[in-house]
PDB file of N, CA and C in Angstrom:
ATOM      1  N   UNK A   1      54.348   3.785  43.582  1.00  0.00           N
ATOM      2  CA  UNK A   1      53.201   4.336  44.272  1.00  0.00           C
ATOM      3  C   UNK A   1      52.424   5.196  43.275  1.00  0.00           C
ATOM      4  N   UNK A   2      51.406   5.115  43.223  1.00  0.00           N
ATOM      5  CA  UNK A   2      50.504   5.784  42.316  1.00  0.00           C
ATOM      6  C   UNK A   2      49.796   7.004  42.633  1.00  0.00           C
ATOM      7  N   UNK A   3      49.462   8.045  41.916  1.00  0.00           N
ATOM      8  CA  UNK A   3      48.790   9.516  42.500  1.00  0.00           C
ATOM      9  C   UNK A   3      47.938   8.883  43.393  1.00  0.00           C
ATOM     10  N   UNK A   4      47.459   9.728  44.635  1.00  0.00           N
ATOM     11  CA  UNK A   4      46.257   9.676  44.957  1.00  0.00           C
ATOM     12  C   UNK A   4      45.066   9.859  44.807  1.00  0.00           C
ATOM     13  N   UNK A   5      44.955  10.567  43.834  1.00  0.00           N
ATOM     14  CA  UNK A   5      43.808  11.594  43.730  1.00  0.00           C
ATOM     15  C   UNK A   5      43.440  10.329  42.176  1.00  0.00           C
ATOM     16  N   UNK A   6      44.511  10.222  41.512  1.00  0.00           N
ATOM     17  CA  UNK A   6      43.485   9.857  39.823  1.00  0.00           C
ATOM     18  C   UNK A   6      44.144   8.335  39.466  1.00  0.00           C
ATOM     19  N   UNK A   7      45.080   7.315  40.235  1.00  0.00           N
ATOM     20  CA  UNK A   7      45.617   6.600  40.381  1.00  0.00           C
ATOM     21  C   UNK A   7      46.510   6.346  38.982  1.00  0.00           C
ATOM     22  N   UNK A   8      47.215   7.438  38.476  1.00  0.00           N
ATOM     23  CA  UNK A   8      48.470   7.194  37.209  1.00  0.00           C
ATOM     24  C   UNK A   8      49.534   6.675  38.244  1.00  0.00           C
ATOM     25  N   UNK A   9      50.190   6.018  37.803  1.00  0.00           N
ATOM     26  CA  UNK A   9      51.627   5.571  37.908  1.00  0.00           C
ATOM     27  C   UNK A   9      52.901   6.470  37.334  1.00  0.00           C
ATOM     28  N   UNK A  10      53.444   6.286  38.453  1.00  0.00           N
ATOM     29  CA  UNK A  10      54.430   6.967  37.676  1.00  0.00           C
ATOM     30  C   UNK A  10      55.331   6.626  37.341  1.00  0.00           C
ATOM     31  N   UNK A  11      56.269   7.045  36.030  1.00  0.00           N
ATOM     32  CA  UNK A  11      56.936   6.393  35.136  1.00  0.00           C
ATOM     33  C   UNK A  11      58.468   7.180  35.494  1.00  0.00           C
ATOM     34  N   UNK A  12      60.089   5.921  34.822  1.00  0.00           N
ATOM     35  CA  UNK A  12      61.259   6.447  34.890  1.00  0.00           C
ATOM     36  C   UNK A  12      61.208   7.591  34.490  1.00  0.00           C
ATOM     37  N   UNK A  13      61.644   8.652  35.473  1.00  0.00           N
ATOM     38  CA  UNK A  13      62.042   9.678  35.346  1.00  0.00           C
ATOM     39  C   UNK A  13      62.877  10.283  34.398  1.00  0.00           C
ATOM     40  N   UNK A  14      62.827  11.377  33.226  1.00  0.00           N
ATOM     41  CA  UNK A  14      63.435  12.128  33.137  1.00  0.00           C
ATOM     42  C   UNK A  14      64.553  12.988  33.681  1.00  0.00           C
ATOM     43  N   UNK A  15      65.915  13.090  33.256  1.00  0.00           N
ATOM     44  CA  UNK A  15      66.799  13.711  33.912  1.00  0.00           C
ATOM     45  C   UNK A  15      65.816  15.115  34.157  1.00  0.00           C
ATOM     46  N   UNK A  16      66.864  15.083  35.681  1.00  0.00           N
ATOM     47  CA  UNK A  16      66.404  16.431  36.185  1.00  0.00           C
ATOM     48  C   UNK A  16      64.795  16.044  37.288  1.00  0.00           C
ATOM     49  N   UNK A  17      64.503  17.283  38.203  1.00  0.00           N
ATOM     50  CA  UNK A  17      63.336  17.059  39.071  1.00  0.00           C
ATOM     51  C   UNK A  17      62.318  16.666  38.617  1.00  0.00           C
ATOM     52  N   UNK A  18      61.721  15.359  38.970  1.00  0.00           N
ATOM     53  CA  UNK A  18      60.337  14.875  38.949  1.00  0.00           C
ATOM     54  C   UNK A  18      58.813  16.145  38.723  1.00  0.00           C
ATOM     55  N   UNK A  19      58.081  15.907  38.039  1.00  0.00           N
ATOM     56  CA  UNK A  19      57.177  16.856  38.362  1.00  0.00           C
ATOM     57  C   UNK A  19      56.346  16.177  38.740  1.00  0.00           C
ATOM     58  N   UNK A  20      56.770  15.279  39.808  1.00  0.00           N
ATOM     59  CA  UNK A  20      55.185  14.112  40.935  1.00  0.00           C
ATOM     60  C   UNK A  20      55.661  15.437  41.756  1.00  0.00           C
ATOM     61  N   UNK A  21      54.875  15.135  42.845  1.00  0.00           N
ATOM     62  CA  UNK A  21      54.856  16.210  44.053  1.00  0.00           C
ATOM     63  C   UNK A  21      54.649  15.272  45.051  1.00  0.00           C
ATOM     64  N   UNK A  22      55.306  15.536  46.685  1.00  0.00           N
ATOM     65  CA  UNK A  22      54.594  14.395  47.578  1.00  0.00           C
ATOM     66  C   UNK A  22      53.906  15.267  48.392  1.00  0.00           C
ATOM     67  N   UNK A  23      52.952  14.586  49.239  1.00  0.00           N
ATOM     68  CA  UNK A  23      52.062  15.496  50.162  1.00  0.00           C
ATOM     69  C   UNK A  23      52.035  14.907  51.074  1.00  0.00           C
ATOM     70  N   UNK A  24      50.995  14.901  51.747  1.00  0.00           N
ATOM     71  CA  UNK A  24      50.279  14.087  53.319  1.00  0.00           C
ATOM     72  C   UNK A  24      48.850  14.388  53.426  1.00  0.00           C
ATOM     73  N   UNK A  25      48.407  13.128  53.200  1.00  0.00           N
ATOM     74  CA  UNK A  25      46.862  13.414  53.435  1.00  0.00           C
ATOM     75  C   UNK A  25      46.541  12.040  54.243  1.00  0.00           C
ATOM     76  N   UNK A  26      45.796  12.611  55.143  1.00  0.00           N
ATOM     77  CA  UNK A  26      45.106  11.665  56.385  1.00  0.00           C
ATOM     78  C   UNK A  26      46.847  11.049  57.260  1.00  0.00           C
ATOM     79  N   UNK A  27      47.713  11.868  57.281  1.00  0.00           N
ATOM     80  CA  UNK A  27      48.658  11.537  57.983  1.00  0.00           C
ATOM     81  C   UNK A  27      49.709  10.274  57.632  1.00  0.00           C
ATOM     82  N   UNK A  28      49.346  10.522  55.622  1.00  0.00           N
ATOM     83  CA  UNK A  28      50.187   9.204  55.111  1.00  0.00           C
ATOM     84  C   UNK A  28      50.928  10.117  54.049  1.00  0.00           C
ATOM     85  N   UNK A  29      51.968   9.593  53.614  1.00  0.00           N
ATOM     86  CA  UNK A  29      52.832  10.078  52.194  1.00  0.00           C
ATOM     87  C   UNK A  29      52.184  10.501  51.082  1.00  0.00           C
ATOM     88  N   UNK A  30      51.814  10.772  50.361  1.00  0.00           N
ATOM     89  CA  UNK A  30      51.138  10.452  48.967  1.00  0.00           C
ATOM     90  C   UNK A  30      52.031  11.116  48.194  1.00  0.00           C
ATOM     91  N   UNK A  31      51.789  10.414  46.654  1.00  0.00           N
ATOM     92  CA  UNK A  31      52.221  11.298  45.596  1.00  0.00           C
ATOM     93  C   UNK A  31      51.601  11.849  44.670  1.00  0.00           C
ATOM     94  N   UNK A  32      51.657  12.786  43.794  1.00  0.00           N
ATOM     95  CA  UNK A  32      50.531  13.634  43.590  1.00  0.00           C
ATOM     96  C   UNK A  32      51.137  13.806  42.060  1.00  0.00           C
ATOM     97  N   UNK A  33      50.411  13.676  40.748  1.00  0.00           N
ATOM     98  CA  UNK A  33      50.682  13.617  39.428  1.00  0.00           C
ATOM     99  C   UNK A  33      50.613  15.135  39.320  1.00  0.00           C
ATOM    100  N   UNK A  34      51.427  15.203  37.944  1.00  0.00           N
ATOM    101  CA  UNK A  34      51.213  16.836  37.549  1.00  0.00           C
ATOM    102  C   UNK A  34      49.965  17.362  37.026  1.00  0.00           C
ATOM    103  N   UNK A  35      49.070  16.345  36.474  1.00  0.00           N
ATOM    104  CA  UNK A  35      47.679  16.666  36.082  1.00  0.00           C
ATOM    105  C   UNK A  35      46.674  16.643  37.487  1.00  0.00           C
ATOM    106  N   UNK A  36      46.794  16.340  38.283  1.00  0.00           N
ATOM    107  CA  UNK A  36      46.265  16.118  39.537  1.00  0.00           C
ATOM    108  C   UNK A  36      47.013  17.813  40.067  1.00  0.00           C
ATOM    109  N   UNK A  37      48.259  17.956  40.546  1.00  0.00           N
ATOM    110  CA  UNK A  37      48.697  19.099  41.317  1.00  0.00           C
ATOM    111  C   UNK A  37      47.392  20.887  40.587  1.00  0.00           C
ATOM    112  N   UNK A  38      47.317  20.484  39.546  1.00  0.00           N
ATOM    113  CA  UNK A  38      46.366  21.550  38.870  1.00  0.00           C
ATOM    114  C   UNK A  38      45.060  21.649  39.615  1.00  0.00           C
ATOM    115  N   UNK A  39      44.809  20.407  40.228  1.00  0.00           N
ATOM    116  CA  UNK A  39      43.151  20.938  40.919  1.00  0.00           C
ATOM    117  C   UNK A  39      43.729  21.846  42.461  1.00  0.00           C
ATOM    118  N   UNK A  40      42.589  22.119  42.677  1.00  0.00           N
ATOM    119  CA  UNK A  40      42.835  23.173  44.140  1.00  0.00           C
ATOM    120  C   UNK A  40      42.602  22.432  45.088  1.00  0.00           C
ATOM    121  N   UNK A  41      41.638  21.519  45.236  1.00  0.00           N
ATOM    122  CA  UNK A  41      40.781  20.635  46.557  1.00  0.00           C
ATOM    123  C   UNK A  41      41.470  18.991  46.213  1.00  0.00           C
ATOM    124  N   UNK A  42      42.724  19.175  46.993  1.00  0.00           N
ATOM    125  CA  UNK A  42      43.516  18.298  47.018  1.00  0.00           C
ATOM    126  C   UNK A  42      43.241  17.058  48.241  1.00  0.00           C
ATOM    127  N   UNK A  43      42.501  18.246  49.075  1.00  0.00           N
ATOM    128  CA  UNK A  43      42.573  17.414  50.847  1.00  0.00           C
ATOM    129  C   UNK A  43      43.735  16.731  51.307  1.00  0.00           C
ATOM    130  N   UNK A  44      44.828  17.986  50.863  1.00  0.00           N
ATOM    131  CA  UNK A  44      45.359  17.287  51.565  1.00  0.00           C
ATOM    132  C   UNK A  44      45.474  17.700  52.926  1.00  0.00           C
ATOM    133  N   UNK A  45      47.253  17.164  53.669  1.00  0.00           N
ATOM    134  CA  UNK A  45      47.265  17.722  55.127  1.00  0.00           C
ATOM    135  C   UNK A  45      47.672  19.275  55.024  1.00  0.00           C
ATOM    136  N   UNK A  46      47.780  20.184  56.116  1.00  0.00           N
ATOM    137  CA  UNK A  46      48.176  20.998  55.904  1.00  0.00           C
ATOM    138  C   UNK A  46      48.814  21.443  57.968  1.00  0.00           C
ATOM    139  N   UNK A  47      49.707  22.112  57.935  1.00  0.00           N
ATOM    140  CA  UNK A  47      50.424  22.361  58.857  1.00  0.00           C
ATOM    141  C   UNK A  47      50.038  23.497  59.767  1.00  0.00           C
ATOM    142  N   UNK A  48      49.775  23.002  61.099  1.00  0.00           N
ATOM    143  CA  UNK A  48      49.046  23.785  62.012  1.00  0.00           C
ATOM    144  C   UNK A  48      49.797  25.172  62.707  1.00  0.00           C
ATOM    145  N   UNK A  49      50.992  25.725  61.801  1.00  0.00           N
ATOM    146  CA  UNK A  49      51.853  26.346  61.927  1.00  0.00           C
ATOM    147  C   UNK A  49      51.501  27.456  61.122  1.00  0.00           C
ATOM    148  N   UNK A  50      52.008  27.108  60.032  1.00  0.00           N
ATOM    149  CA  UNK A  50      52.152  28.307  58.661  1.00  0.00           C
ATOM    150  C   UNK A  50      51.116  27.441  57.774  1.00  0.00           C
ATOM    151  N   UNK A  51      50.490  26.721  57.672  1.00  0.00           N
ATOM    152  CA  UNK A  51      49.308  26.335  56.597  1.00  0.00           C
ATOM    153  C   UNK A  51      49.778  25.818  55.290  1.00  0.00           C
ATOM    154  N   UNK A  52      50.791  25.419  55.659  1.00  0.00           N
ATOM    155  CA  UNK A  52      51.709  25.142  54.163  1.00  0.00           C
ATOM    156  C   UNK A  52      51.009  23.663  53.865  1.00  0.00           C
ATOM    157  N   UNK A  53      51.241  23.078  53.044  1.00  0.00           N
ATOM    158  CA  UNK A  53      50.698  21.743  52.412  1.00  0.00           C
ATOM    159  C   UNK A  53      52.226  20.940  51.724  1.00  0.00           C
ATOM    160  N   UNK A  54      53.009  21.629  52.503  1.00  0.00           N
ATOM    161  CA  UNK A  54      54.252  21.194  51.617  1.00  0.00           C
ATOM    162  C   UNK A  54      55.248  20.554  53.058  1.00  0.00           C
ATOM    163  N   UNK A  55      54.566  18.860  53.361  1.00  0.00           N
ATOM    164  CA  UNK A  55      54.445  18.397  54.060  1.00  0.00           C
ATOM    165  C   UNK A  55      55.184  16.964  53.976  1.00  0.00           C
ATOM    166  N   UNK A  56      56.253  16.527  54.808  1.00  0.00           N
ATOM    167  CA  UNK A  56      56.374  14.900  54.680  1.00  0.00           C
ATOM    168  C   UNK A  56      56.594  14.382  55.733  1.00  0.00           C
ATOM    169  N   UNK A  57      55.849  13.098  55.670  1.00  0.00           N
ATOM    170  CA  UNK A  57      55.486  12.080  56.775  1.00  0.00           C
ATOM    171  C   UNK A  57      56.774  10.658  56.705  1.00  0.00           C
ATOM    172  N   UNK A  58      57.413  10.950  57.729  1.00  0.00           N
ATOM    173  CA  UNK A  58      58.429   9.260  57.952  1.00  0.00           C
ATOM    174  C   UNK A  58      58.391   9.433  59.168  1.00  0.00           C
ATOM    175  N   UNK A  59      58.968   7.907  59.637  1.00  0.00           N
ATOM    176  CA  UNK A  59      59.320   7.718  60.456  1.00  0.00           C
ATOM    177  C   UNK A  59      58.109   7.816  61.780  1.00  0.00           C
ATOM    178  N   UNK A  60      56.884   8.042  61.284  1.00  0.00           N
ATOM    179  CA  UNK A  60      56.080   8.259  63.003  1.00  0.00           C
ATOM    180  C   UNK A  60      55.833   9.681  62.716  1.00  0.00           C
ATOM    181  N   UNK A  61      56.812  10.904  62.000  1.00  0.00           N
ATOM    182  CA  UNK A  61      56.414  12.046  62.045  1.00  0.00           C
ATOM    183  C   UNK A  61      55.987  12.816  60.977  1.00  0.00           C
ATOM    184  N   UNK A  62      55.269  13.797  61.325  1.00  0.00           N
ATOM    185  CA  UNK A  62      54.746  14.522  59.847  1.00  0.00           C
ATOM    186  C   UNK A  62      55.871  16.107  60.034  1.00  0.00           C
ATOM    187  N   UNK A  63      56.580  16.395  58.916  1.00  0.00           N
ATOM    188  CA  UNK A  63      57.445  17.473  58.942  1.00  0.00           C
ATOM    189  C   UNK A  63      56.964  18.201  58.287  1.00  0.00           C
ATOM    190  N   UNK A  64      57.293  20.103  58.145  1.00  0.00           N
ATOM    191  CA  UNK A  64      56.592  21.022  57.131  1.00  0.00           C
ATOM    192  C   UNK A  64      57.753  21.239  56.677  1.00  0.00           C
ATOM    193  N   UNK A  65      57.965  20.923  55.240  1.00  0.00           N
ATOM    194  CA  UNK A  65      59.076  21.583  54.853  1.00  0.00           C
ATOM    195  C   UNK A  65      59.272  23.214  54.561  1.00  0.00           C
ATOM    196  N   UNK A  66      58.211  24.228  54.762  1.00  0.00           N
ATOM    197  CA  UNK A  66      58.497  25.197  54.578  1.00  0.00           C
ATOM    198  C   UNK A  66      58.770  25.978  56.145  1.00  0.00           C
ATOM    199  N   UNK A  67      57.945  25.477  57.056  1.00  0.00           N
ATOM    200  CA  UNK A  67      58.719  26.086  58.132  1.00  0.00           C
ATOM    201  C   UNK A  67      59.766  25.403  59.299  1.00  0.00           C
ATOM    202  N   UNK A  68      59.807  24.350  59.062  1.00  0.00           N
ATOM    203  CA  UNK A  68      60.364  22.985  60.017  1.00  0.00           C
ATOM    204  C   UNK A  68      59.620  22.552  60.820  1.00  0.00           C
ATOM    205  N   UNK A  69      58.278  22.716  61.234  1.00  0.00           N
ATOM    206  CA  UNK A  69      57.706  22.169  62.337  1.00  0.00           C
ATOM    207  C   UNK A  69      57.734  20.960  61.995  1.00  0.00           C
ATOM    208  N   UNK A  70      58.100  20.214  63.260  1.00  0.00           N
ATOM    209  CA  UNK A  70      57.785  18.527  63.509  1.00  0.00           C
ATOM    210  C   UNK A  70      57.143  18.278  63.650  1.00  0.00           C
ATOM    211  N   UNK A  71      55.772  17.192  63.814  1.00  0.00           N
ATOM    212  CA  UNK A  71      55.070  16.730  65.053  1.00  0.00           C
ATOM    213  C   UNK A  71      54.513  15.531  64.982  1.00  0.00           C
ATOM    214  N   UNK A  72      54.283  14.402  65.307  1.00  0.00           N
ATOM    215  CA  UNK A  72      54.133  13.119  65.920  1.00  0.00           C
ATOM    216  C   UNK A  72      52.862  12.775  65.119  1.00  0.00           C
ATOM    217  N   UNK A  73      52.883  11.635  64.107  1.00  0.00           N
ATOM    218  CA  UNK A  73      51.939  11.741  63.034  1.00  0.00           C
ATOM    219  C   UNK A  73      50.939  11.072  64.121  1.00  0.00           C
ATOM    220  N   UNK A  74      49.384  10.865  64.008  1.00  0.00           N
ATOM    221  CA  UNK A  74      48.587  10.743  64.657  1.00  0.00           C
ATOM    222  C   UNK A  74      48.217   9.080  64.219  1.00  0.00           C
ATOM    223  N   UNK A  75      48.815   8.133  64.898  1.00  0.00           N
ATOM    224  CA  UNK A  75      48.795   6.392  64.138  1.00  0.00           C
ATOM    225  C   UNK A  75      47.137   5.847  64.425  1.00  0.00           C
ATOM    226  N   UNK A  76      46.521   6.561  64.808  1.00  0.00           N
ATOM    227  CA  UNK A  76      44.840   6.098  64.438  1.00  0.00           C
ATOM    228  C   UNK A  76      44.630   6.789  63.059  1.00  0.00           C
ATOM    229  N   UNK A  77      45.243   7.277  62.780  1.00  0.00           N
ATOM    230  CA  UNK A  77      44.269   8.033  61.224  1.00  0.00           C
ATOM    231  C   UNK A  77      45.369   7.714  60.232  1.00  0.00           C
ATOM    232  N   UNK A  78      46.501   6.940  60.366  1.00  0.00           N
ATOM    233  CA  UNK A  78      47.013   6.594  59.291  1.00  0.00           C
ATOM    234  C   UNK A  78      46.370   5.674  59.000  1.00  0.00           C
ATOM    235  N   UNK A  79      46.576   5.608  57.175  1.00  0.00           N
ATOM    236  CA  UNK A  79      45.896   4.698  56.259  1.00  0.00           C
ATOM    237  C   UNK A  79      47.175   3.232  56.102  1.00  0.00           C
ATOM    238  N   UNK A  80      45.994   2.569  55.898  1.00  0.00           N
ATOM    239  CA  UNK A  80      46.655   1.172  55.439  1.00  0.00           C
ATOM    240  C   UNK A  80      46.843   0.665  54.345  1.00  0.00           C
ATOM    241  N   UNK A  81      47.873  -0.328  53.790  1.00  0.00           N
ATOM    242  CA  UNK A  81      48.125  -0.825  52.656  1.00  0.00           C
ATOM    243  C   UNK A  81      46.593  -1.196  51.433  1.00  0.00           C
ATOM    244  N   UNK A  82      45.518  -1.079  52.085  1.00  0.00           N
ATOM    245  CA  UNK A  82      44.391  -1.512  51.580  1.00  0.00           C
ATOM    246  C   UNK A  82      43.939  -0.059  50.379  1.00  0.00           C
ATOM    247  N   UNK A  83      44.581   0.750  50.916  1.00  0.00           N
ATOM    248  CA  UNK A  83      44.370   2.045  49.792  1.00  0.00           C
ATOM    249  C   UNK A  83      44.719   1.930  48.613  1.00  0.00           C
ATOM    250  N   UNK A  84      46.024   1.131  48.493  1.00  0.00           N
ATOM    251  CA  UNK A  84      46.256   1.136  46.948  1.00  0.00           C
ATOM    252  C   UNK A  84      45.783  -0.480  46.730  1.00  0.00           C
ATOM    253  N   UNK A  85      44.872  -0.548  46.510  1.00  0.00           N
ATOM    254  CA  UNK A  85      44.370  -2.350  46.188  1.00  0.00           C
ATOM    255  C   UNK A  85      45.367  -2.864  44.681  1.00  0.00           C
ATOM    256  N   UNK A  86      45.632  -3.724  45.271  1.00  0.00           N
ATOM    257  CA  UNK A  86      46.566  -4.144  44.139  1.00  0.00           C
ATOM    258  C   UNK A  86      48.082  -3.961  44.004  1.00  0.00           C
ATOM    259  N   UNK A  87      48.516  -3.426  44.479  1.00  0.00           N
ATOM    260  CA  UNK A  87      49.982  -3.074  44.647  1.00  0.00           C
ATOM    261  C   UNK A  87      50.675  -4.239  45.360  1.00  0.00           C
ATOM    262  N   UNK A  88      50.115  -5.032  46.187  1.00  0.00           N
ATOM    263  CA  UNK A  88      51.119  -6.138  46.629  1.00  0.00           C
ATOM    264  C   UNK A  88      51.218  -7.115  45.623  1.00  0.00           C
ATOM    265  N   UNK A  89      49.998  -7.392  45.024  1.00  0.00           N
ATOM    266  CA  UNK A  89      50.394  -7.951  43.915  1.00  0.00           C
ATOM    267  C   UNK A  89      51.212  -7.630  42.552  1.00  0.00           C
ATOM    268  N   UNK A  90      51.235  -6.324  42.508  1.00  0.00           N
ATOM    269  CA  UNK A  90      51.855  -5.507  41.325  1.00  0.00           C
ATOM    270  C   UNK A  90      52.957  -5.909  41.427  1.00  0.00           C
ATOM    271  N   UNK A  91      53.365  -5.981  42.654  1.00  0.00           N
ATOM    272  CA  UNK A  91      54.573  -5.819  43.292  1.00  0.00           C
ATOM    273  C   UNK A  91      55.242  -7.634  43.223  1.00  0.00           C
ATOM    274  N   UNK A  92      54.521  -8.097  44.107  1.00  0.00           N
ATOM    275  CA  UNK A  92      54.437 -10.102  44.070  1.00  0.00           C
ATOM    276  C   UNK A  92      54.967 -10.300  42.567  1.00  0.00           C
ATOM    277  N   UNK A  93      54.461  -9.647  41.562  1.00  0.00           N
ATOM    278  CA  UNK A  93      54.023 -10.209  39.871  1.00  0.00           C
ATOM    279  C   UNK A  93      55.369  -9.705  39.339  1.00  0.00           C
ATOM    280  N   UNK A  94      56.097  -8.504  39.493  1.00  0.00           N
ATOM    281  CA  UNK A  94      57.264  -7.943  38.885  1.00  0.00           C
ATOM    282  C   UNK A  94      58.548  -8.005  39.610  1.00  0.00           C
ATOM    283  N   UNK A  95      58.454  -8.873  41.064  1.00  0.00           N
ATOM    284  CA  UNK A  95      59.452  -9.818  41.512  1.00  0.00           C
ATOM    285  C   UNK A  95      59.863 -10.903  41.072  1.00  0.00           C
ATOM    286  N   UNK A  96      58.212 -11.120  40.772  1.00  0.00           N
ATOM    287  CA  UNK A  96      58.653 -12.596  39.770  1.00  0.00           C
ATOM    288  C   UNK A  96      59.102 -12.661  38.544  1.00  0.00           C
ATOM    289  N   UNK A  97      58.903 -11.736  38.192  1.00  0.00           N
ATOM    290  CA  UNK A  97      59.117 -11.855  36.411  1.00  0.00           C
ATOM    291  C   UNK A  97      60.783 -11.226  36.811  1.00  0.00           C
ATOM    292  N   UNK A  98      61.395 -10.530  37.616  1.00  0.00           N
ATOM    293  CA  UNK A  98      63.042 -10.262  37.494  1.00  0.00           C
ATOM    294  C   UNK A  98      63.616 -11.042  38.558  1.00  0.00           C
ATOM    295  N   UNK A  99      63.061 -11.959  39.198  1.00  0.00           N
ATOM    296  CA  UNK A  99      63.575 -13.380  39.649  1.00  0.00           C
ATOM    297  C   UNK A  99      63.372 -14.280  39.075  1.00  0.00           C
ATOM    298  N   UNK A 100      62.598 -14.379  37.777  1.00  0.00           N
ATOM    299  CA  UNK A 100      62.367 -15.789  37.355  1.00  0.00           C
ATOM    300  C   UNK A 100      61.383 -16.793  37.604  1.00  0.00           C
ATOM    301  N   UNK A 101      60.563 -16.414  38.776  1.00  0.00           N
ATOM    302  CA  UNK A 101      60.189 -16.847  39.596  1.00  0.00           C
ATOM    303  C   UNK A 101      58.595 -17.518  38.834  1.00  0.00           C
ATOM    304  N   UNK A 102      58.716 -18.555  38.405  1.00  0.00           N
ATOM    305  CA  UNK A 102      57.131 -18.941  37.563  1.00  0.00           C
ATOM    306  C   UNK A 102      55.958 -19.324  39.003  1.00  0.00           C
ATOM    307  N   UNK A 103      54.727 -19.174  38.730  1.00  0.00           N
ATOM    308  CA  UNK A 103      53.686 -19.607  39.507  1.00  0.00           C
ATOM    309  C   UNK A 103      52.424 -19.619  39.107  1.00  0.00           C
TER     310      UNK A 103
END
């Protein structure tokens, strides 16, 4: 999955914590590069609780990880696979090449 904000990829990790960040914006996952986390106007979501931005979305729900609020992600304003253009194929293309798979 690629930043949202500047579309880098992100690469095998280094031992030890990632410095991607994940968020929620428009009521979807995102991941957020370390050159990207530096701007301020992220848009992303933010939690109608404590205002935190330190937020993750599964399952149907959006969670705050800093205070625990739950609540029921809103499925009209989630985004669709059409955001990252290209990724099914990214994806189609590097199945094939570690299956073998010619076309």
């Amino acid at each position: 999955m690629p930043c949202f904000s500047c579309g880098a990829r992100q690469t095998d990790p280094v031992r030890g914590a990632s410095p991607w960040k994940r968020g929620v914006r428009h009521e979807t996952q995102v991941l957020i590069c370390p050159d990207c986390q530096r701007t301020h106007d992220l848009d992303l979501d933010t939690c109608s609780g404590c205002g935190s931005v330190a937020l993750i979305c599964r399952l149907g729900e959006v969670e705050c990880r800093s205070c625990g609020a739950v609540r029921l992600a809103r499925a009209g304003e989630q985004l669709t696979e059409s955001c990252a253009p290209g990724l099914s194929d990214e994806v189609e293309a590097a199945l094939n090449r570690v299956l073998g798979r010619v076309h």
